[in-house]
N, C-alpha and C. Protein backbone atom coordinates (compact mmCIF):
# COMPACT_ATOMS: atom_id res chain seq x y z
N UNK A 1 2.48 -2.73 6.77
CA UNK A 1 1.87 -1.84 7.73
C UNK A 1 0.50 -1.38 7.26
N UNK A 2 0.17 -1.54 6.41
CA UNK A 2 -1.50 -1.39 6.18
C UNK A 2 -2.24 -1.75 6.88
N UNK A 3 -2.89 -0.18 6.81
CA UNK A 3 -3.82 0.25 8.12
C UNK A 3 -4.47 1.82 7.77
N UNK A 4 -5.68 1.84 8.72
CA UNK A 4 -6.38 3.06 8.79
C UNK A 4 -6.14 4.42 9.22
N UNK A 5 -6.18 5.34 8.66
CA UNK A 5 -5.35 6.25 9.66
C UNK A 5 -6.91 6.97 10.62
N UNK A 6 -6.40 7.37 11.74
CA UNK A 6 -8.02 7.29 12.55
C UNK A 6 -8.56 8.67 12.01
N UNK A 7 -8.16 9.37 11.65
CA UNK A 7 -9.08 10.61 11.08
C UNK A 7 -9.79 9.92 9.92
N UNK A 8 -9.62 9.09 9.18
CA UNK A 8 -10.31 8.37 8.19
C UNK A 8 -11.38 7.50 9.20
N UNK A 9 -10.90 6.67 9.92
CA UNK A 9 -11.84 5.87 10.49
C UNK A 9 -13.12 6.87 11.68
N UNK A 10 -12.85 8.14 11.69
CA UNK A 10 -13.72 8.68 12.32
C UNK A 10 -14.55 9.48 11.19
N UNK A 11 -14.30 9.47 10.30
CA UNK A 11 -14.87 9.95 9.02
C UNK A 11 -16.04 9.18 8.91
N UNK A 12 -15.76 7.67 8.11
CA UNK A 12 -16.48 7.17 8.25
C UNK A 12 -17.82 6.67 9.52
N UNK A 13 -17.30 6.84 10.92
CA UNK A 13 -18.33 7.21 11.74
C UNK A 13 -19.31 7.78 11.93
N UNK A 14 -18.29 9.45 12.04
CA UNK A 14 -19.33 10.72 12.13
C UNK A 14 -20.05 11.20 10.38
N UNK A 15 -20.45 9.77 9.66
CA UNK A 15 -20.57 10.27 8.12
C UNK A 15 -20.11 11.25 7.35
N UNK A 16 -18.82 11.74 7.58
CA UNK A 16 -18.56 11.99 6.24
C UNK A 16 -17.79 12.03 5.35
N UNK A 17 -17.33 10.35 5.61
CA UNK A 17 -16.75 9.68 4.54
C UNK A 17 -17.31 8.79 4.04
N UNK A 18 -17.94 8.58 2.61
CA UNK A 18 -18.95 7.75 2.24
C UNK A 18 -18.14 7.11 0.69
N UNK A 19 -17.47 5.83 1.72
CA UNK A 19 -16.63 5.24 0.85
C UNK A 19 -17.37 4.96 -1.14
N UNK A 20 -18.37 4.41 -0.64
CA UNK A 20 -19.60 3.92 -2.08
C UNK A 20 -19.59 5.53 -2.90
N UNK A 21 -19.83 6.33 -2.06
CA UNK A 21 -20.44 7.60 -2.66
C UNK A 21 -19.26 8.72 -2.92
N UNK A 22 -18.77 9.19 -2.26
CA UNK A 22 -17.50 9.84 -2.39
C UNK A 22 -16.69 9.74 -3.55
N UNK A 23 -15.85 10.99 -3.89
CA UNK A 23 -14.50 10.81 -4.69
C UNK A 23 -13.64 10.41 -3.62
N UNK A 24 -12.72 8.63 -4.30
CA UNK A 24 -11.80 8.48 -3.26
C UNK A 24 -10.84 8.11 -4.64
N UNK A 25 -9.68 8.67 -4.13
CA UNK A 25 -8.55 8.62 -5.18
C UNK A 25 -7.13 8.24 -3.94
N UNK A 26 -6.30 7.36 -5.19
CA UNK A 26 -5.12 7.08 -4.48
C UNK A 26 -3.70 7.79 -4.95
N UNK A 27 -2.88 7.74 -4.14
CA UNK A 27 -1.36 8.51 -4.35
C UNK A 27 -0.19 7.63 -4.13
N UNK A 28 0.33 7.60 -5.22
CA UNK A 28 1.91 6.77 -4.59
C UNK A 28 2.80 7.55 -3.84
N UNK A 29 3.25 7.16 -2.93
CA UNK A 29 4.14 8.13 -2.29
C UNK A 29 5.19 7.43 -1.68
N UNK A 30 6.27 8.64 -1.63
CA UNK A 30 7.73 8.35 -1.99
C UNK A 30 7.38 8.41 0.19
N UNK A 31 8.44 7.58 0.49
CA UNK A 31 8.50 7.34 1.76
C UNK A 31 9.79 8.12 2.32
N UNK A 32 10.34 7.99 1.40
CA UNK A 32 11.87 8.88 1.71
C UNK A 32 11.37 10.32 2.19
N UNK A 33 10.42 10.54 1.85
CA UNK A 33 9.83 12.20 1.84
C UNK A 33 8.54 12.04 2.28
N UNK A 34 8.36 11.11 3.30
CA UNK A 34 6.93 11.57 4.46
C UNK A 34 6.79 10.61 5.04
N UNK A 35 6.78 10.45 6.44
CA UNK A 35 6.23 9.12 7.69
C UNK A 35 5.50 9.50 7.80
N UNK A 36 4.83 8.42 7.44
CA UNK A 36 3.23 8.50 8.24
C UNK A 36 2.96 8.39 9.59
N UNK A 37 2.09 9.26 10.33
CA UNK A 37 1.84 9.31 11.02
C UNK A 37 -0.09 9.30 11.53
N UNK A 38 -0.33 7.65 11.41
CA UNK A 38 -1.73 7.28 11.23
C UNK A 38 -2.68 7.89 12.53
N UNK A 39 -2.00 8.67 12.74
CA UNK A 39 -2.73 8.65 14.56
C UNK A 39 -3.22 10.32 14.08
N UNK A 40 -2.49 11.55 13.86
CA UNK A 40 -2.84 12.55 13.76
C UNK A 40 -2.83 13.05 12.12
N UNK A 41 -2.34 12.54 11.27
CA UNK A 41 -2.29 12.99 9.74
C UNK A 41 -3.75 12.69 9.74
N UNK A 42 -4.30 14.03 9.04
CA UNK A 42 -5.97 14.10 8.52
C UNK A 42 -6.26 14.11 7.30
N UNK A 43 -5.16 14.83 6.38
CA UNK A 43 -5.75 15.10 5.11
C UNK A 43 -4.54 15.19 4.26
N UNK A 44 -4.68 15.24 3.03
CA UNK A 44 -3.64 15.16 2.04
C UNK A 44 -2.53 16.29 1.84
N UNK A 45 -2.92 17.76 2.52
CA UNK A 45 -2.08 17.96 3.06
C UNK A 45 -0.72 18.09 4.01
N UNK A 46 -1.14 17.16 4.76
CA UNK A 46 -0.02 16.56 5.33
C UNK A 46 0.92 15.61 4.89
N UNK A 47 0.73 15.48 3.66
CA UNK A 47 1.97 14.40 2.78
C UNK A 47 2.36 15.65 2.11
N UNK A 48 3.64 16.17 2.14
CA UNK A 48 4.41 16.35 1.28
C UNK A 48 4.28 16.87 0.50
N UNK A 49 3.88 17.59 -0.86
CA UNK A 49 3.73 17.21 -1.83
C UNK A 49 5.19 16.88 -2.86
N UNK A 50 5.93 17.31 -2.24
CA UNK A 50 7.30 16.82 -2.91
C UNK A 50 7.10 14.93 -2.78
N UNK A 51 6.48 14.43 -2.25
CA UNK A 51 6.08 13.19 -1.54
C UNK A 51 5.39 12.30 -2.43
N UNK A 52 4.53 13.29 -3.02
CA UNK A 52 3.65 12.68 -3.87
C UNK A 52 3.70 12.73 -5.02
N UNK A 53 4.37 11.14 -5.51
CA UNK A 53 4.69 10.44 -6.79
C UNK A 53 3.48 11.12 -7.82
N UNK A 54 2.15 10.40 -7.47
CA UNK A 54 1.33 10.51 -8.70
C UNK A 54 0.06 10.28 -7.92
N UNK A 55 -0.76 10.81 -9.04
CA UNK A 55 -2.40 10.69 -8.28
C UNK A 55 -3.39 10.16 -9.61
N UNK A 56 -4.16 9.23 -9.03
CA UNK A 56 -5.24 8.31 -10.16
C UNK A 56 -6.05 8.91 -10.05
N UNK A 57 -7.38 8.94 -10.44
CA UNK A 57 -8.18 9.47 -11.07
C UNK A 57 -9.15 8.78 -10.17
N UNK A 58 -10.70 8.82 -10.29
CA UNK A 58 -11.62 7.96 -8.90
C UNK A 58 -11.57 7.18 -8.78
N UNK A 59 -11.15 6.25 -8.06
CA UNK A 59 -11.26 5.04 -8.16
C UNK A 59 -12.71 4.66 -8.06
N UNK A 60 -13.11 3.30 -9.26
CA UNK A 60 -13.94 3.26 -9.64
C UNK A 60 -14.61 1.63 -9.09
N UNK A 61 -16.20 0.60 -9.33
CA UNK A 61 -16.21 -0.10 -9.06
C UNK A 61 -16.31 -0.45 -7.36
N UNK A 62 -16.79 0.66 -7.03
CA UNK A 62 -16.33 0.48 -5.49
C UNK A 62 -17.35 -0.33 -4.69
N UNK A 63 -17.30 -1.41 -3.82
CA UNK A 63 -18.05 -1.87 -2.95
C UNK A 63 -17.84 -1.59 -1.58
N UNK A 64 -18.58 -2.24 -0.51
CA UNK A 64 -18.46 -2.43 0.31
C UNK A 64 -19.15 -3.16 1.52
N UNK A 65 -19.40 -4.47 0.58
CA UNK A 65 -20.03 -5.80 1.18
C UNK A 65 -19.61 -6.28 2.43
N UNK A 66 -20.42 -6.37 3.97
CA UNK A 66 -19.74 -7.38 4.59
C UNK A 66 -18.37 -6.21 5.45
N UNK A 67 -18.19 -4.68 5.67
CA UNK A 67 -17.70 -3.71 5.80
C UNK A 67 -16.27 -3.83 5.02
N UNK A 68 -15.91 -4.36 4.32
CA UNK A 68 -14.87 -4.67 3.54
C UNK A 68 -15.29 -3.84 2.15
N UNK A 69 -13.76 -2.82 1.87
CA UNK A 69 -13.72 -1.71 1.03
C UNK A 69 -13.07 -2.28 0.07
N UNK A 70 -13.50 -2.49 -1.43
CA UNK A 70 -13.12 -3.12 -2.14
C UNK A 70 -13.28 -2.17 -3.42
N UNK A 71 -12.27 -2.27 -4.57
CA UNK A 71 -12.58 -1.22 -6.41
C UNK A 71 -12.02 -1.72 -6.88
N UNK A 72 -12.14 -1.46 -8.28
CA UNK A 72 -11.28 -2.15 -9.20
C UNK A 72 -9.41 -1.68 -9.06
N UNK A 73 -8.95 -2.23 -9.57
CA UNK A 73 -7.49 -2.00 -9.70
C UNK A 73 -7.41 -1.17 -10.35
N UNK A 74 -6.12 0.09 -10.61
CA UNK A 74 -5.83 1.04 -10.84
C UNK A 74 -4.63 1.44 -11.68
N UNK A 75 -4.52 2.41 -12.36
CA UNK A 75 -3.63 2.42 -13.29
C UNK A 75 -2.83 3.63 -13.32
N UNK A 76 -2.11 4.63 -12.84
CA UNK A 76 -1.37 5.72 -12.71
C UNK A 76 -0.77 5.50 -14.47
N UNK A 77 -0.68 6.61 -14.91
CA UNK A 77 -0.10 7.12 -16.54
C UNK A 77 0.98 7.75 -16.20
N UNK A 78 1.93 7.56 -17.16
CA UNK A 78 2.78 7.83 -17.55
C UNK A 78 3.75 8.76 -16.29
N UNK A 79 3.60 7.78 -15.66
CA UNK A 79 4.80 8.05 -14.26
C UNK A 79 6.17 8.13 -14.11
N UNK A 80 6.23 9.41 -13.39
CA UNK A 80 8.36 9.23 -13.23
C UNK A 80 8.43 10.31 -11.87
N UNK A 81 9.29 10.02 -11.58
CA UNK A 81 9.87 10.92 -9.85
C UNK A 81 10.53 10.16 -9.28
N UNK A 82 10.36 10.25 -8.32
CA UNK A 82 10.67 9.47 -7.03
C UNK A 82 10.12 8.15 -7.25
N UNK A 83 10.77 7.06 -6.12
CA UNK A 83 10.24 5.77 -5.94
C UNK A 83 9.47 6.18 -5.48
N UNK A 84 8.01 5.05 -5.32
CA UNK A 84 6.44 4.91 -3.95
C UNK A 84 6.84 3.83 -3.64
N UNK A 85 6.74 3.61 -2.39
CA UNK A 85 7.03 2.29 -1.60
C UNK A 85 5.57 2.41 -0.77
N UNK A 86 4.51 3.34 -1.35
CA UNK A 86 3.32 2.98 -0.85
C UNK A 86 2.12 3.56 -1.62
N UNK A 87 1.06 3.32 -1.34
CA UNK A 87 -0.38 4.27 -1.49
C UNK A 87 -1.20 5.05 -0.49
N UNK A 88 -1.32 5.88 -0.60
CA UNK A 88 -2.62 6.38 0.34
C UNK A 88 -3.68 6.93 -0.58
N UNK A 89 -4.73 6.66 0.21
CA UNK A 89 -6.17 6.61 -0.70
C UNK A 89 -6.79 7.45 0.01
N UNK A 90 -7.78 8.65 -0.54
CA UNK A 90 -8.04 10.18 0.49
C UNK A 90 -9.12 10.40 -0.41
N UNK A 91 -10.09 10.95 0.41
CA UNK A 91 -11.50 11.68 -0.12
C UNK A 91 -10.79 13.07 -1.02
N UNK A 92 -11.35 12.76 -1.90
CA UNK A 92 -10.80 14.30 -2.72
C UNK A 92 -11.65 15.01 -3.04
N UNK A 93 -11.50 16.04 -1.98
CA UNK A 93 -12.38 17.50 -1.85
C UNK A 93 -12.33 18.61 -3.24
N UNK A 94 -11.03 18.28 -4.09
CA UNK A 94 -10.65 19.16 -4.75
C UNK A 94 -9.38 20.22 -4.15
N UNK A 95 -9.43 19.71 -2.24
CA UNK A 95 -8.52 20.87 -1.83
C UNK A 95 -7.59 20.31 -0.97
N UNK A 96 -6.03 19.93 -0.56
CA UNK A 96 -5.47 19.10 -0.51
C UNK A 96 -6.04 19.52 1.30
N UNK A 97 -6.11 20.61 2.03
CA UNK A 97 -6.03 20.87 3.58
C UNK A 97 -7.95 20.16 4.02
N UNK A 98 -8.32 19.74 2.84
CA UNK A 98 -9.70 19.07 2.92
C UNK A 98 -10.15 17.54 2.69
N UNK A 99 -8.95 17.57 2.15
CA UNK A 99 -8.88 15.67 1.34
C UNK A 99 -8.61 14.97 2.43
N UNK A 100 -9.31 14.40 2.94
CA UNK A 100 -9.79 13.40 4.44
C UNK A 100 -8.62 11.76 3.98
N UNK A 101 -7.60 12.07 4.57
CA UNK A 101 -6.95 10.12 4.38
C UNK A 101 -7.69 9.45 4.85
N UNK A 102 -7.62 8.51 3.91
CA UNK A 102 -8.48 7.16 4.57
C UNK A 102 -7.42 5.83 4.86
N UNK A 103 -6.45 5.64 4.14
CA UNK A 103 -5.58 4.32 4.52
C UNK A 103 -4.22 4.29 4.10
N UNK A 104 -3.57 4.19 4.28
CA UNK A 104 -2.17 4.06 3.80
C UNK A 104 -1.85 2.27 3.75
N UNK A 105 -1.15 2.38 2.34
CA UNK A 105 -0.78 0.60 2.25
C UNK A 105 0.35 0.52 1.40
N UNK A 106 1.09 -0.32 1.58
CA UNK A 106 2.25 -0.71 1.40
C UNK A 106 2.99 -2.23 1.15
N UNK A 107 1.89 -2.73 0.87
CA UNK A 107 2.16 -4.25 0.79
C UNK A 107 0.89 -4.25 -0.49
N UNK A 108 0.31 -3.91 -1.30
CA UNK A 108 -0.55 -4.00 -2.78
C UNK A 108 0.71 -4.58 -3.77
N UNK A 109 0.12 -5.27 -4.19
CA UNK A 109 1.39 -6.00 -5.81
C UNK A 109 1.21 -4.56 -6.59
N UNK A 110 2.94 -4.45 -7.17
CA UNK A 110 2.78 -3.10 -7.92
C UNK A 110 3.81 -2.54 -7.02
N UNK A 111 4.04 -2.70 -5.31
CA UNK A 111 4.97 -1.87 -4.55
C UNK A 111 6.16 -2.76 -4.14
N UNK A 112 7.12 -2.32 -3.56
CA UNK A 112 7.24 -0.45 -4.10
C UNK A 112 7.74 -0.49 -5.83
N UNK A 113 7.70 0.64 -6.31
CA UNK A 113 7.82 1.23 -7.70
C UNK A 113 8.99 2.42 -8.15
N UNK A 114 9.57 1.81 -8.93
CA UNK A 114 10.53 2.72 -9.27
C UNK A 114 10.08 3.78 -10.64
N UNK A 115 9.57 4.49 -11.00
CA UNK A 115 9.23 5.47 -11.95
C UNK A 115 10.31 5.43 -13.02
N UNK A 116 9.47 4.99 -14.06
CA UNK A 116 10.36 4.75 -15.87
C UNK A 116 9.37 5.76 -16.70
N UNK A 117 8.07 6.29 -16.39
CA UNK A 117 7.84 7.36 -17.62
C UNK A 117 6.79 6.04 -17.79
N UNK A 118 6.69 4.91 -17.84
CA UNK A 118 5.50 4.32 -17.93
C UNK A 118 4.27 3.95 -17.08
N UNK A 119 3.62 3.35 -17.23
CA UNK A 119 2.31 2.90 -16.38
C UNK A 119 2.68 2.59 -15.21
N UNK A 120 1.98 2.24 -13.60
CA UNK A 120 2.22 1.56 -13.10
C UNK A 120 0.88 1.73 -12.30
N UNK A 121 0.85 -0.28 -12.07
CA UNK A 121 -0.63 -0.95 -11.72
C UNK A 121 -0.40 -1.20 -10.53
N UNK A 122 -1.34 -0.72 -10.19
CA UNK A 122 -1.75 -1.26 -8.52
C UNK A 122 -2.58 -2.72 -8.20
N UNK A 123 -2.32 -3.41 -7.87
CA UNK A 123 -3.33 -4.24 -7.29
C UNK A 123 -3.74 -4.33 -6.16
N UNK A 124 -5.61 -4.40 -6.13
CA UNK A 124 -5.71 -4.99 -4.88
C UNK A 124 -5.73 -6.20 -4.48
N UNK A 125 -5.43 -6.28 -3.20
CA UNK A 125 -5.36 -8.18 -2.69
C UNK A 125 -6.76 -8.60 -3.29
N UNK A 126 -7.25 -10.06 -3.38
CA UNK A 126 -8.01 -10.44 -3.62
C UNK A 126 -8.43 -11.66 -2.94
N UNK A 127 -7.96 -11.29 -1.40
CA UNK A 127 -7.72 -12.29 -0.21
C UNK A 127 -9.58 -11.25 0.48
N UNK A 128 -10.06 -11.98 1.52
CA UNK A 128 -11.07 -11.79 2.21
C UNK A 128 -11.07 -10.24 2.96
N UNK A 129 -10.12 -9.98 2.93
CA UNK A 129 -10.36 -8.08 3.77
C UNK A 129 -10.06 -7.34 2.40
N UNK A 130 -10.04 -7.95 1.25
CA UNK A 130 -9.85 -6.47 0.31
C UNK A 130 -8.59 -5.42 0.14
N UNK A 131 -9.32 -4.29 0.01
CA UNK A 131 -8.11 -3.10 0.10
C UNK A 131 -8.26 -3.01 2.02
N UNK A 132 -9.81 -2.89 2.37
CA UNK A 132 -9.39 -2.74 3.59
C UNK A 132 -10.86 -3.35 4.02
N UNK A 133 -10.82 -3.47 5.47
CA UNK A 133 -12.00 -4.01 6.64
C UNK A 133 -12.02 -3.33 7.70
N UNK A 134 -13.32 -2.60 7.47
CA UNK A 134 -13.60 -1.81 8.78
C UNK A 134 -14.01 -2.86 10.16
């Protein structure tokens, strides 16, 4: 089901989501404990936070050649909770009722994840749309 959620895709419209420039950080999240709802969920507040496995740090390397959103792969530390049977990736304001979603995905190698107290890597595809294609 990877896809945009439209408060993200109007972000990027009305500028001010500036994928290149921005802090954009991703979250594993436990599905058992939040449906997404891509149509009206705006910000990282609206997940849960019982929901939310773990959070990376900026994701770094970021392009966006050709409108295709592309960074390096990612590494969550020393993880345990709940399973993620997904990611969502959100402008981070510093304030969760401000952190703008940008995509939810669920098909990256790495998912879903069961939490052992160790690492766990995300990959992005490395097929022609990237993490994502506007």
């Amino acid at each position: 089901m990877n896809t945009l959620y439209d408060k993200g895709l109007e972000g990027f419209l009305d500028g001010s989501l500036n994928w290149a420039a921005d802090n954009v950080k991703a979250v594993l999240v436990d599905t058992g404990a939040y449906t997404p709802n891509t149509a009206t969920h705006a910000n990282l507040s609206d997940i849960p936070s019982g929901a939310r496995v773990a959070t990376s740090g900026n994701l770094t390397g970021k392009t966006v050649t050709g409108g295709v959103a592309d960074a390096a792969d990612i590494t969550f530390t020393g993880v345990s909770g709940a399973s993620a049977e997904c990611v969502v990736l959100y402008k981070d304001t510093g304030t969760a009722g401000t952190s703008r979603l940008i995509a939810f995905i669920d098909t990256a190698s790495g998912l879903p994840v069961t939490p052992n107290t160790g690492n766990v890597t995300i990959t992005w595809s490395n097929a022609s749309n990237r993490i994502f294609k506007l």
